[in-house]
Protein backbone atom coordinates (compact mmCIF):
# COMPACT_ATOMS: atom_id res chain seq x y z
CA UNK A 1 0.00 0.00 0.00
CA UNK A 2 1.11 3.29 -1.12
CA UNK A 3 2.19 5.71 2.20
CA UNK A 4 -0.18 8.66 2.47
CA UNK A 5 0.84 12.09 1.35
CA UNK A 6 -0.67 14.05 4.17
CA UNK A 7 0.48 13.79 7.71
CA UNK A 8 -2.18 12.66 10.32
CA UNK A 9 -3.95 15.40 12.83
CA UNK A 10 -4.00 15.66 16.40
CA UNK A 11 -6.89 16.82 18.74
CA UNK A 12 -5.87 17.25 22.29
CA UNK A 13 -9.10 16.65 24.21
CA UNK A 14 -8.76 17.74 27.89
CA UNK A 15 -11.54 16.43 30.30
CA UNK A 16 -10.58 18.25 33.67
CA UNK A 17 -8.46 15.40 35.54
CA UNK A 18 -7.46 13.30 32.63
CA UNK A 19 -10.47 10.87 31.04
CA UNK A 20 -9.92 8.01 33.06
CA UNK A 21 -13.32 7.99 35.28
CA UNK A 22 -10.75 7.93 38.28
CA UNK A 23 -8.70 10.10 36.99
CA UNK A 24 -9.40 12.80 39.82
CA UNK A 25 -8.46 10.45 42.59
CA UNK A 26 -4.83 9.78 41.02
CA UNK A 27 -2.08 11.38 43.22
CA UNK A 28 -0.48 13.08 39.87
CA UNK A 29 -4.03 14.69 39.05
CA UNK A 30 -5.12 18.07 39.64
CA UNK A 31 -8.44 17.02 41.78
CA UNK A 32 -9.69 20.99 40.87
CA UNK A 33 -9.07 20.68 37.74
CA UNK A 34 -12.70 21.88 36.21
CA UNK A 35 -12.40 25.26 37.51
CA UNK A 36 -8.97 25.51 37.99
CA UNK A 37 -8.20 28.71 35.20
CA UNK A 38 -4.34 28.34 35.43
CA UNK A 39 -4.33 24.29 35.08
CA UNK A 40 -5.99 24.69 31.63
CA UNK A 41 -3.51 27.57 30.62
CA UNK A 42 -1.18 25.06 31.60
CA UNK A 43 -2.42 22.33 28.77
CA UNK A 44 -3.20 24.80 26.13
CA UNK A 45 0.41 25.91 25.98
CA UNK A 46 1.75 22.66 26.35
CA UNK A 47 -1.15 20.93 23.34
CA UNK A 48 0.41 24.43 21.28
CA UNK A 49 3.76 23.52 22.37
CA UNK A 50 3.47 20.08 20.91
CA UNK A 51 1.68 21.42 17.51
CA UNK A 52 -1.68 19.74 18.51
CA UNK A 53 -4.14 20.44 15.67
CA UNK A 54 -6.76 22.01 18.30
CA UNK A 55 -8.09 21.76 21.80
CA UNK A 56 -11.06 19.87 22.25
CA UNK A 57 -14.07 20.53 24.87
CA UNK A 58 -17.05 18.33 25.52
CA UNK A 59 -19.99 19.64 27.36
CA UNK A 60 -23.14 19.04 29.08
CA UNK A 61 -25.77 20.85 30.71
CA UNK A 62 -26.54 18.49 33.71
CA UNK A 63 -25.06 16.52 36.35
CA UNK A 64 -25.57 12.92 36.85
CA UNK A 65 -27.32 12.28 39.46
CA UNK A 66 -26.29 8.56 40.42
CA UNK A 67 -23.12 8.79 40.94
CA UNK A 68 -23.54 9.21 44.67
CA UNK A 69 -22.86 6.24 46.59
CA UNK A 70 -26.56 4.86 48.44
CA UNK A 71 -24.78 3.80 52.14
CA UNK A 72 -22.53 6.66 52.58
CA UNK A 73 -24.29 9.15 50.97
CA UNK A 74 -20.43 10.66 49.33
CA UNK A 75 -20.34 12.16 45.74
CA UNK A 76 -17.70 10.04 43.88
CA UNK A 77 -17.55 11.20 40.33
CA UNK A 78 -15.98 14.12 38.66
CA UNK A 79 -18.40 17.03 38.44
CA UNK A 80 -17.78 20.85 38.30
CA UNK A 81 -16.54 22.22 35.46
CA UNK A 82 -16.09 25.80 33.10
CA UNK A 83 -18.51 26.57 30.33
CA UNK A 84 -16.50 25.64 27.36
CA UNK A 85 -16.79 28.72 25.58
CA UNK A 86 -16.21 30.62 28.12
CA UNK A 87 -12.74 28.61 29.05
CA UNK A 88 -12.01 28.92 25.32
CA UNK A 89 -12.46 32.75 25.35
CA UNK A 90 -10.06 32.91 28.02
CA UNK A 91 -7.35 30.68 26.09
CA UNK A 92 -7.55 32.42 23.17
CA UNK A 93 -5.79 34.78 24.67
CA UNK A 94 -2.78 32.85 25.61
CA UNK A 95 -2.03 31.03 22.78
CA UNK A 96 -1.63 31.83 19.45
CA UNK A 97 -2.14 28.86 16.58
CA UNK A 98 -3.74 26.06 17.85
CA UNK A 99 -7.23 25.29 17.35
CA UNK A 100 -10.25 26.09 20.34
CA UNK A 101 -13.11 23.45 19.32
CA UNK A 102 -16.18 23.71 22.24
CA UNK A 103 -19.42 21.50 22.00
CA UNK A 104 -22.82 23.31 22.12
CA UNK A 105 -26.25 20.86 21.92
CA UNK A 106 -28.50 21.93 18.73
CA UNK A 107 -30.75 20.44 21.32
CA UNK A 108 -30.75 22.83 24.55
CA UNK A 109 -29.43 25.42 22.22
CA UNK A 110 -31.04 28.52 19.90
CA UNK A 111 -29.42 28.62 16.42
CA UNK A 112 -28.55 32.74 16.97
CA UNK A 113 -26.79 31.79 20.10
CA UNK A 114 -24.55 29.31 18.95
CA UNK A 115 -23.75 31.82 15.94
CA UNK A 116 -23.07 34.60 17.29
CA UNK A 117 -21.09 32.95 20.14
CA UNK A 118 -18.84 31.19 17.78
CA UNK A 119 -18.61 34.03 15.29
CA UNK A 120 -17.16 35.75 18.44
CA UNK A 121 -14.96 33.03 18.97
CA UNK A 122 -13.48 32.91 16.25
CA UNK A 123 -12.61 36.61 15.98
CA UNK A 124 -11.65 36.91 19.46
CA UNK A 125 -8.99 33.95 18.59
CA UNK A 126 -7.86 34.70 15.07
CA UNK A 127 -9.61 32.82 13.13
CA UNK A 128 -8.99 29.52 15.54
CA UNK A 129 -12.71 28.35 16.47
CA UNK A 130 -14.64 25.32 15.35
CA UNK A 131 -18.07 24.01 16.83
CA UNK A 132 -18.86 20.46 18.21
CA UNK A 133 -22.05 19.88 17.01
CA UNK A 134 -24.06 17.37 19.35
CA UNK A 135 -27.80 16.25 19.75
CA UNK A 136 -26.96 15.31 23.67
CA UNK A 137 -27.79 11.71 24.77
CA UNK A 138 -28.16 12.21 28.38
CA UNK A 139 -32.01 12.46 29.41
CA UNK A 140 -31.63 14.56 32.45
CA UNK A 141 -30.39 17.26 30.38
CA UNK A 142 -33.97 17.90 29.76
CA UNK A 143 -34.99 19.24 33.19
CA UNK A 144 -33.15 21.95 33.16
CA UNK A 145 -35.08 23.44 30.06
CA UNK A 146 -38.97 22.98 31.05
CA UNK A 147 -38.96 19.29 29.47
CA UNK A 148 -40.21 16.70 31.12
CA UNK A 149 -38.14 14.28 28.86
CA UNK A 150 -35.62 13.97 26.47
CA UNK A 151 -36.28 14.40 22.62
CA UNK A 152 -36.40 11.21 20.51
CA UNK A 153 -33.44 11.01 18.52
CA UNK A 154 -34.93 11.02 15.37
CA UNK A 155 -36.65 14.84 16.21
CA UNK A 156 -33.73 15.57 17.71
CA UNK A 157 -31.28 14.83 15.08
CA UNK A 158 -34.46 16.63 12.68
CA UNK A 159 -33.59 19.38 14.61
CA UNK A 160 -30.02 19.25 14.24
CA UNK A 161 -30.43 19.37 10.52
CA UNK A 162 -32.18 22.60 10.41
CA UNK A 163 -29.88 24.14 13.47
CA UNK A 164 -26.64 23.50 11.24
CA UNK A 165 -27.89 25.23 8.39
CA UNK A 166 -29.48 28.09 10.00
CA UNK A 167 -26.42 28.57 11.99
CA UNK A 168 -24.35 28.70 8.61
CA UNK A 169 -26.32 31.00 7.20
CA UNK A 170 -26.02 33.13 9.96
CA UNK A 171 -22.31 33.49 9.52
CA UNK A 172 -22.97 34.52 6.13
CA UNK A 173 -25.07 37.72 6.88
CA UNK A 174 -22.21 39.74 5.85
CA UNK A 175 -20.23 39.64 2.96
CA UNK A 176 -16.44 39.54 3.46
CA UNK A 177 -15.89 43.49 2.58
CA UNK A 178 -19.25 44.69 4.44
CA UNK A 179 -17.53 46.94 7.47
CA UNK A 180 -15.71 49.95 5.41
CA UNK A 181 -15.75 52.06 8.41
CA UNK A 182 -15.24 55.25 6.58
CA UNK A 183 -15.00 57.86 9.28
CA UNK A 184 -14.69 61.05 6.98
CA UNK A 185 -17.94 59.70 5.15
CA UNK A 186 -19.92 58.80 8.31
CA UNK A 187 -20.16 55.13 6.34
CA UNK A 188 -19.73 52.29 8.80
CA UNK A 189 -20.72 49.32 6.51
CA UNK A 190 -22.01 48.84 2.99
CA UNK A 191 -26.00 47.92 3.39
CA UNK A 192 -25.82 46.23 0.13
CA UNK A 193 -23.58 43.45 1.36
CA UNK A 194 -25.38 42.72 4.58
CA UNK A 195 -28.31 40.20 3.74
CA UNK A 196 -31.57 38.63 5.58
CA UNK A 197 -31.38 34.90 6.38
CA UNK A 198 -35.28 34.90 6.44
CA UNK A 199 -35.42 31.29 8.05
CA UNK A 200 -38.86 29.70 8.42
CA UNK A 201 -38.71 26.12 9.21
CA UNK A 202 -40.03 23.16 11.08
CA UNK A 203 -37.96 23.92 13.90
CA UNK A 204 -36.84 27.77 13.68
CA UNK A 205 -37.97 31.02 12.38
CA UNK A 206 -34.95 33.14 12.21
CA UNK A 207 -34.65 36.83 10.70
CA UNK A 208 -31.11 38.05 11.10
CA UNK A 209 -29.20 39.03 10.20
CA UNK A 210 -26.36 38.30 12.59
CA UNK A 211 -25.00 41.43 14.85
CA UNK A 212 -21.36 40.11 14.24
CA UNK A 213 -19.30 40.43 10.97
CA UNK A 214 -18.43 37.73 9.02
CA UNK A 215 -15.58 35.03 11.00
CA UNK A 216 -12.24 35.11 10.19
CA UNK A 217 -12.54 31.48 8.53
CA UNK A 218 -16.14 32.26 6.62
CA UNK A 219 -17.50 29.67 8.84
CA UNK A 220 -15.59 28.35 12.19
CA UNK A 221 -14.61 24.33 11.50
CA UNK A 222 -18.04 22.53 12.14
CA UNK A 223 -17.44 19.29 14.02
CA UNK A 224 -19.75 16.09 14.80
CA UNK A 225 -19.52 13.45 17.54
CA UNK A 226 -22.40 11.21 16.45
CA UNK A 227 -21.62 8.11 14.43
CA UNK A 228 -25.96 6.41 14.67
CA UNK A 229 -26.94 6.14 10.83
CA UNK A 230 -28.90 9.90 11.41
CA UNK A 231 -25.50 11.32 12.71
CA UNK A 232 -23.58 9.99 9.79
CA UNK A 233 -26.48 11.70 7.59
CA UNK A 234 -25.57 14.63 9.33
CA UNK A 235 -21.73 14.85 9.27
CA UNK A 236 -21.62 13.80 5.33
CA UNK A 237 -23.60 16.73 4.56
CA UNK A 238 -22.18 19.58 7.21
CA UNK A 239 -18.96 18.21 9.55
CA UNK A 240 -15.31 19.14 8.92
CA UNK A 241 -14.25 16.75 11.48
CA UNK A 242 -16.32 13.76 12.81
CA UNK A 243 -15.03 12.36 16.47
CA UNK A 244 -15.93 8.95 16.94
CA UNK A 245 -15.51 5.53 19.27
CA UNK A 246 -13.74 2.68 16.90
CA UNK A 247 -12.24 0.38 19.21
CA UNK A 248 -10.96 -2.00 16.49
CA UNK A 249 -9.05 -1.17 13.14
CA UNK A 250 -12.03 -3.39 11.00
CA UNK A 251 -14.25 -1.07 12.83
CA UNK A 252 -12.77 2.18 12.00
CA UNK A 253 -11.55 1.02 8.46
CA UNK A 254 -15.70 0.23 8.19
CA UNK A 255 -16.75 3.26 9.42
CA UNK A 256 -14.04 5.58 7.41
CA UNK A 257 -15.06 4.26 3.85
CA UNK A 258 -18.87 4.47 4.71
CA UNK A 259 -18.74 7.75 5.90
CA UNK A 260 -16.54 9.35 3.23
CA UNK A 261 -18.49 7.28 0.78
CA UNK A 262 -21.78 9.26 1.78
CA UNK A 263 -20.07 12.73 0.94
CA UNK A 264 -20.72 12.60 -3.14
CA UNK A 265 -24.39 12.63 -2.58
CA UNK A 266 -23.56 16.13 -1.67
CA UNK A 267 -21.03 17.53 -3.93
CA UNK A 268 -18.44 16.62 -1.28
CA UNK A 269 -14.95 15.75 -1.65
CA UNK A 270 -13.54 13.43 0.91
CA UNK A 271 -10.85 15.59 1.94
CA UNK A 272 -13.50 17.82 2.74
CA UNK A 273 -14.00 16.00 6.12
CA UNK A 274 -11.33 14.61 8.60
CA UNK A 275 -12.42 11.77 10.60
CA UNK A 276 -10.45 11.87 14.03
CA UNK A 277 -11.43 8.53 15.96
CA UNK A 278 -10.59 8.91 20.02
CA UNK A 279 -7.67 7.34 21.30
CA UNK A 280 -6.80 7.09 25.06
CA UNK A 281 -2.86 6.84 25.26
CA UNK A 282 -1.02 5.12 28.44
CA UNK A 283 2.46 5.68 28.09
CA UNK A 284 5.39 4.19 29.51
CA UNK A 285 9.03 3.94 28.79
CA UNK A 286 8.50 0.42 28.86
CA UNK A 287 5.56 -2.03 28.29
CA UNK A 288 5.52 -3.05 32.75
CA UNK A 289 5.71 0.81 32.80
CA UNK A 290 2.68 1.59 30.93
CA UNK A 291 0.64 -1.36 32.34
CA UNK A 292 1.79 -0.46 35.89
CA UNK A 293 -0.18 2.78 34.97
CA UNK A 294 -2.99 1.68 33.64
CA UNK A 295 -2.94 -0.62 36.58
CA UNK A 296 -2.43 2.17 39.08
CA UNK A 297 -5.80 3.78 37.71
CA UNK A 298 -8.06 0.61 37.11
CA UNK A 299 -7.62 -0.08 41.00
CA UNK A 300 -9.16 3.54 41.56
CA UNK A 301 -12.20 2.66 39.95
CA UNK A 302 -15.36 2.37 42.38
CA UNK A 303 -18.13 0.00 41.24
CA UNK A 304 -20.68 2.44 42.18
CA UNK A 305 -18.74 5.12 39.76
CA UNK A 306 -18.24 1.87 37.19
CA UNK A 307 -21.27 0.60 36.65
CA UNK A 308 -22.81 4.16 36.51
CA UNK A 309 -20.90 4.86 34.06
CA UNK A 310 -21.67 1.96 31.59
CA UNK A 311 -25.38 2.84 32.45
CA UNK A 312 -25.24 6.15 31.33
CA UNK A 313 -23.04 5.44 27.93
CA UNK A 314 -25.33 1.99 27.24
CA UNK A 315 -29.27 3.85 27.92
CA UNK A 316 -30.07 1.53 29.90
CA UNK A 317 -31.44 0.67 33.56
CA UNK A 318 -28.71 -2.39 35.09
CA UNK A 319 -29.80 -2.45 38.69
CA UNK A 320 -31.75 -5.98 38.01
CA UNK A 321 -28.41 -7.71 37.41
CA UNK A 322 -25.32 -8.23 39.59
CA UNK A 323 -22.01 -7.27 38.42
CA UNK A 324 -21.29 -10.69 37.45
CA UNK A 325 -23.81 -11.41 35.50
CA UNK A 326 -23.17 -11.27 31.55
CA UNK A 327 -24.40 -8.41 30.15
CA UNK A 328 -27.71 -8.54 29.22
CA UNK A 329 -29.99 -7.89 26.02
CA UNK A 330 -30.84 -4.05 26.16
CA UNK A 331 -33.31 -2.30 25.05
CA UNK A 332 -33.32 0.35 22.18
CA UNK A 333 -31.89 3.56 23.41
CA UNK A 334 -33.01 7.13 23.51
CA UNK A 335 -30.06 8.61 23.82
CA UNK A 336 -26.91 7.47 22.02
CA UNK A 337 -27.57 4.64 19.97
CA UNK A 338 -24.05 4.23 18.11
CA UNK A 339 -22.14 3.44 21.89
CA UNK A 340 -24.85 1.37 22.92
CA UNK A 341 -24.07 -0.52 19.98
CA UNK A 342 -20.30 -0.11 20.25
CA UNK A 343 -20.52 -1.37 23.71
CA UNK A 344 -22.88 -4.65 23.09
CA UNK A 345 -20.83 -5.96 20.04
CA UNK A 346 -17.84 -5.63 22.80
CA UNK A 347 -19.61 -7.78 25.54
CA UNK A 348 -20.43 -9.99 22.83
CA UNK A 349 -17.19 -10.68 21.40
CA UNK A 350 -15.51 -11.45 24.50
CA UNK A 351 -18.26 -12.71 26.71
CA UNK A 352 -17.76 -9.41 29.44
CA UNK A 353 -19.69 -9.68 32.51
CA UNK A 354 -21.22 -6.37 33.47
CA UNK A 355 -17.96 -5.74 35.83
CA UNK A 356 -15.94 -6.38 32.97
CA UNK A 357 -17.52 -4.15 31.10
CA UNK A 358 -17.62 -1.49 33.17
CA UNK A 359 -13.97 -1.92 33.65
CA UNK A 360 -12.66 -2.03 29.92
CA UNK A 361 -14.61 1.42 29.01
CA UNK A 362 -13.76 3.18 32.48
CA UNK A 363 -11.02 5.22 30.61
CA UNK A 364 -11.64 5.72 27.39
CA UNK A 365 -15.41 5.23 27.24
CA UNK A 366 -15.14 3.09 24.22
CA UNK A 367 -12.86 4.73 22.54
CA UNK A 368 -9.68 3.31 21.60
CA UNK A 369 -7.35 2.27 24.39
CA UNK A 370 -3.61 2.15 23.75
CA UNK A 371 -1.23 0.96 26.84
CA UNK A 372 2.21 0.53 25.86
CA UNK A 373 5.43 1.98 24.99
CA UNK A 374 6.28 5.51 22.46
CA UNK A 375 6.98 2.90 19.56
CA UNK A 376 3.94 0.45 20.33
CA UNK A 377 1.64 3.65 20.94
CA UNK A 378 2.81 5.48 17.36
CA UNK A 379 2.27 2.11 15.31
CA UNK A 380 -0.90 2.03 16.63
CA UNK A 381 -1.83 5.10 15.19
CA UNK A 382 0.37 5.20 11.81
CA UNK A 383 -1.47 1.67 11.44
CA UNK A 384 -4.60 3.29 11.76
CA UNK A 385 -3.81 6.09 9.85
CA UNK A 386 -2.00 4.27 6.36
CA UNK A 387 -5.30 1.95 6.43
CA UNK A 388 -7.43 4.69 6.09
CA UNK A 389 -8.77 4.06 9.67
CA UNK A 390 -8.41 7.44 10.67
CA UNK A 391 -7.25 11.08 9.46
CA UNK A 392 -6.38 11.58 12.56
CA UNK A 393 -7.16 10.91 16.38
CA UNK A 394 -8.71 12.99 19.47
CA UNK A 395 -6.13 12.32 22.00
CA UNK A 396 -7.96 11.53 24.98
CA UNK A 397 -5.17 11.53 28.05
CA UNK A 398 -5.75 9.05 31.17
CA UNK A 399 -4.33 11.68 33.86
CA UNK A 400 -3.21 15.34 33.26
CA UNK A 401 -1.53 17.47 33.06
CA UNK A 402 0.86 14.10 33.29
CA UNK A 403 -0.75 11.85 30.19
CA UNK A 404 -0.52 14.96 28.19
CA UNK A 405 2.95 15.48 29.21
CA UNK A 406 3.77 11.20 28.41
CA UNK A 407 2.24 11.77 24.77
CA UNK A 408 3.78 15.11 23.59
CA UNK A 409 7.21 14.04 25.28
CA UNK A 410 7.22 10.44 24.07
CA UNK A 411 5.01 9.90 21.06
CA UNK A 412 4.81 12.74 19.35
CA UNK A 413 8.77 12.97 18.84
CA UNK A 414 8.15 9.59 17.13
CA UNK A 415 5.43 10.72 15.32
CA UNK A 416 7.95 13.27 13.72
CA UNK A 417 10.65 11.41 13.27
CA UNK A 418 8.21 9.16 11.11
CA UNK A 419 7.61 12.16 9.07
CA UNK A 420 3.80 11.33 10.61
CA UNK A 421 2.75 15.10 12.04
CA UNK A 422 4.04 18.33 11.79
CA UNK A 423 7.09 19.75 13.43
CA UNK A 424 5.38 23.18 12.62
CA UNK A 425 2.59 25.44 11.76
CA UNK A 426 1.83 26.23 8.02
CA UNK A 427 -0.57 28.65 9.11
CA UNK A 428 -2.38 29.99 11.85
CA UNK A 429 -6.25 28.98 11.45
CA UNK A 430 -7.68 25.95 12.75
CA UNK A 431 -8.74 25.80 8.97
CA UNK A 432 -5.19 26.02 7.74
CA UNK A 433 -3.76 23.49 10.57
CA UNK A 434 -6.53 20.89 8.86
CA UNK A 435 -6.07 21.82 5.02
CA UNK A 436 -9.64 22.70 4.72
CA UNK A 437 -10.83 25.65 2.26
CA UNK A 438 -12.69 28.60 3.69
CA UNK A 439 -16.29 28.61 2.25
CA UNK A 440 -16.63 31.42 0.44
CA UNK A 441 -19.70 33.77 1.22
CA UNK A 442 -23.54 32.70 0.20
CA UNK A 443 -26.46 34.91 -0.14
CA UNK A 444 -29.10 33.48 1.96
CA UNK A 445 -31.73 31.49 -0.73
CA UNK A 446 -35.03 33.36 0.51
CA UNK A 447 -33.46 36.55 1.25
CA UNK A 448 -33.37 40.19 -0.08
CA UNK A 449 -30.88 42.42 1.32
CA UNK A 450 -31.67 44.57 4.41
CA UNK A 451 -31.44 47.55 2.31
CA UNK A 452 -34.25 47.04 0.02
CA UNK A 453 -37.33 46.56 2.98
């Protein structure tokens, strides 16, 4: 097989403590991490350091409620964390290149919001923003917005469909050259390029235009974490970058061609979208080293925390079965259907109890988990990568800041002696870091300009 001409891209996705789900209780972690400012100025420069592609935030807008242990009534899971945006703001302005990606629901979300916030975003950074777009699987997210239940995924990814494209078209309210500012001529902008997106839809019914000018990158890097058949709709149509859980290289070779497959439908190029699968790195000098870690962390784990946690990623209501018990039949999920599926082809193949289960995802969550050495970790990935598993990978760090510090100290240096990833920045927009064009401007299909009401 012919090597690749492009190099391979790096997320660096920081979940407060590291991703492990006892991450927090390691003696190396920073236990404050989620609102701990200079910890995550910390990262940033060290991800920027390292020539990560971007910084990666996941969100939600709940807490989970059943992670509190029943007897002595203690709160033993991570919770407590920055608004993503909000932390992102605040990086921007202490680092310079690398990219600020932040997840906002299209569910628990208004399209004008997200706009305007990432239009912001990406001014405020220099052109370095790029939205997570997510339909949110977790059900108790909907009782903190007047619901008395979650959407079904099918209205929520219908939702999601019209969100993107009002969002979009949003961004385009001005035209590139709109704000002249002419001071001597009292002139500010030029009416004839600012246009009406005149939205009515199932969903929204949306004016504009937008009260911020046009981004730096024509539209901040749209990204998608859902991988059910309605989220693969979505990201062939609208994603730059897709994140997804393929915990085998059949799996992600699978997924890969099928996705980028789906683009010509519409008038898509594959390059046009870089599919970055997680991967959740333990690094060691040697192989005892690394498994000593992973060790280290897996004897952190409390069952309560455990088989919460496979609860919440599976849909599903356990408390009927011991944690010995194999894992059962489950019922079809409201919330995300692709992991559920992920996880129960997993059991499957090698007959996991419900313990076991809860044990193999309790780092990565599904997502690929690599333990081993700098040389075992990086052909891993290059395997991946040549295969066409992968354009890249979301690098998803057990601990930090100390995973973070294993993987740009040890791997990456391999990575670049491989000739693999970049030694340094081309350019300085998230769009530039990913070789992705800058959509040029579009005139909103229903819409006059503002001038001519």
């Amino acid at each position: 097989m012919a090597r690749r001409s492009e190099t391979l891209h790096l997320g660096a996705f920081l979940y407060p403590g590291g991703h492990h789900v006892a991450a927090w209780r390691h003696p190396a972690s920073q236990a404050d991490a989620g609102t701990n400012a200079a910890h995550y100025r910390q990262l940033a420069r060290a991800a920027e350091a390292a020539k990560f592609d971007l910084l990666f935030l996941a969100d939600g807008v709940s807490i989970r409620g059943d992670d509190i242990d029943a007897l002595s009534r203690t709160a033993i899971r991570y919770v407590g964390q920055f608004e993503p945006l909000t932390l992102l703001s605040h990086l921007s302005a202490v680092t310079e290149r690398i990219g600020l990606v932040a997840t906002a629901s299209t569910t628990y979300n208004e399209p004008f919001h997200v706009a305007r916030k990432f239009a912001s975003l990406d001014h405020l950074s220099g052109g370095r923003a790029g939205w997570n777009l997510v339909t949110s699987a977790d059900p108790r997210e909907a009782y903190n917005f007047g619901r008395d239940s979650h959407l079904a995924h099918a209205r929520r990814y219908g939702r999601a469909e019209e969100f993107v494209d009002v969002v979009t078209g949003l961004w385009d309210s001005f035209e590139d050259e709109a704000f002249v500012r002419d001071a001597a001529e009292g002139r500010f902008f030029d009416p004839d390029k600012l246009h009406l997106l005149g939205h009515e839809g199932e969903h929204f019914s949306v004016r504009g235009p937008l009260n911020v000018p046009r981004p730096p990158q024509g539209h901040p890097v749209i990204v998608q974490a859902g991988s059910s058949e309605a989220g693969k709709a979505l990201a062939a149509r609208t994603a730059e970058i897709v994140f997804t859980a393929q915990a085998t290289l059949a799996d992600a070779q699978a997924f890969y061609a099928d996705l980028k497959g789906r683009m010509a439908r519409h008038g898509r190029a594959p390059d046009e979208l870089k599919i970055m699968p997680g991967a959740f790195p333990v690094v060691g000098r040697t192989e005892t080293e690394a498994q000593d870690k992973y060790g280290q962390l897996q004897d952190l784990i409390h069952p309560v925390v455990g088989r919460s946690l496979l609860e919440q990623l599976s849909g599903a209501d356990l408390s009927a079965y011991p944690d010995d018990a194999p894992v059962p039949d489950l019922p079809e999920t409201n919330g995300g259907k692709s992991r559920q599926d992920l996880l129960l082809r997993l059991a499957r193949r090698e007959g996991l109890t419900i313990r076991d289960l809860y044990l193999r995802i309790a780092g990565a969550r599904g997502h690929w988990t690599l333990v081993g050495t700098p040389v075992q970790i990086a052909d891993a990935l290059e395997e991946s990568f040549e295969a066409y598993g992968a354009d890249g990978f979301n690098i998803m760090p057990p601990t930090l800041p100390g995973g973070l510090e294993d993987f740009t100290s040890l791997v990456i240096p391999e990575l670049q002696r491989r000739g693999l990833f970049r030694t340094a920045y081309a350019g300085s927009t998230l769009r530039e870091h990913l070789g992705l064009a800058r959509p040029p401007h579009r005139k909103p299909a229903q819409s006059g300009r503002v001038a001519a009401e």
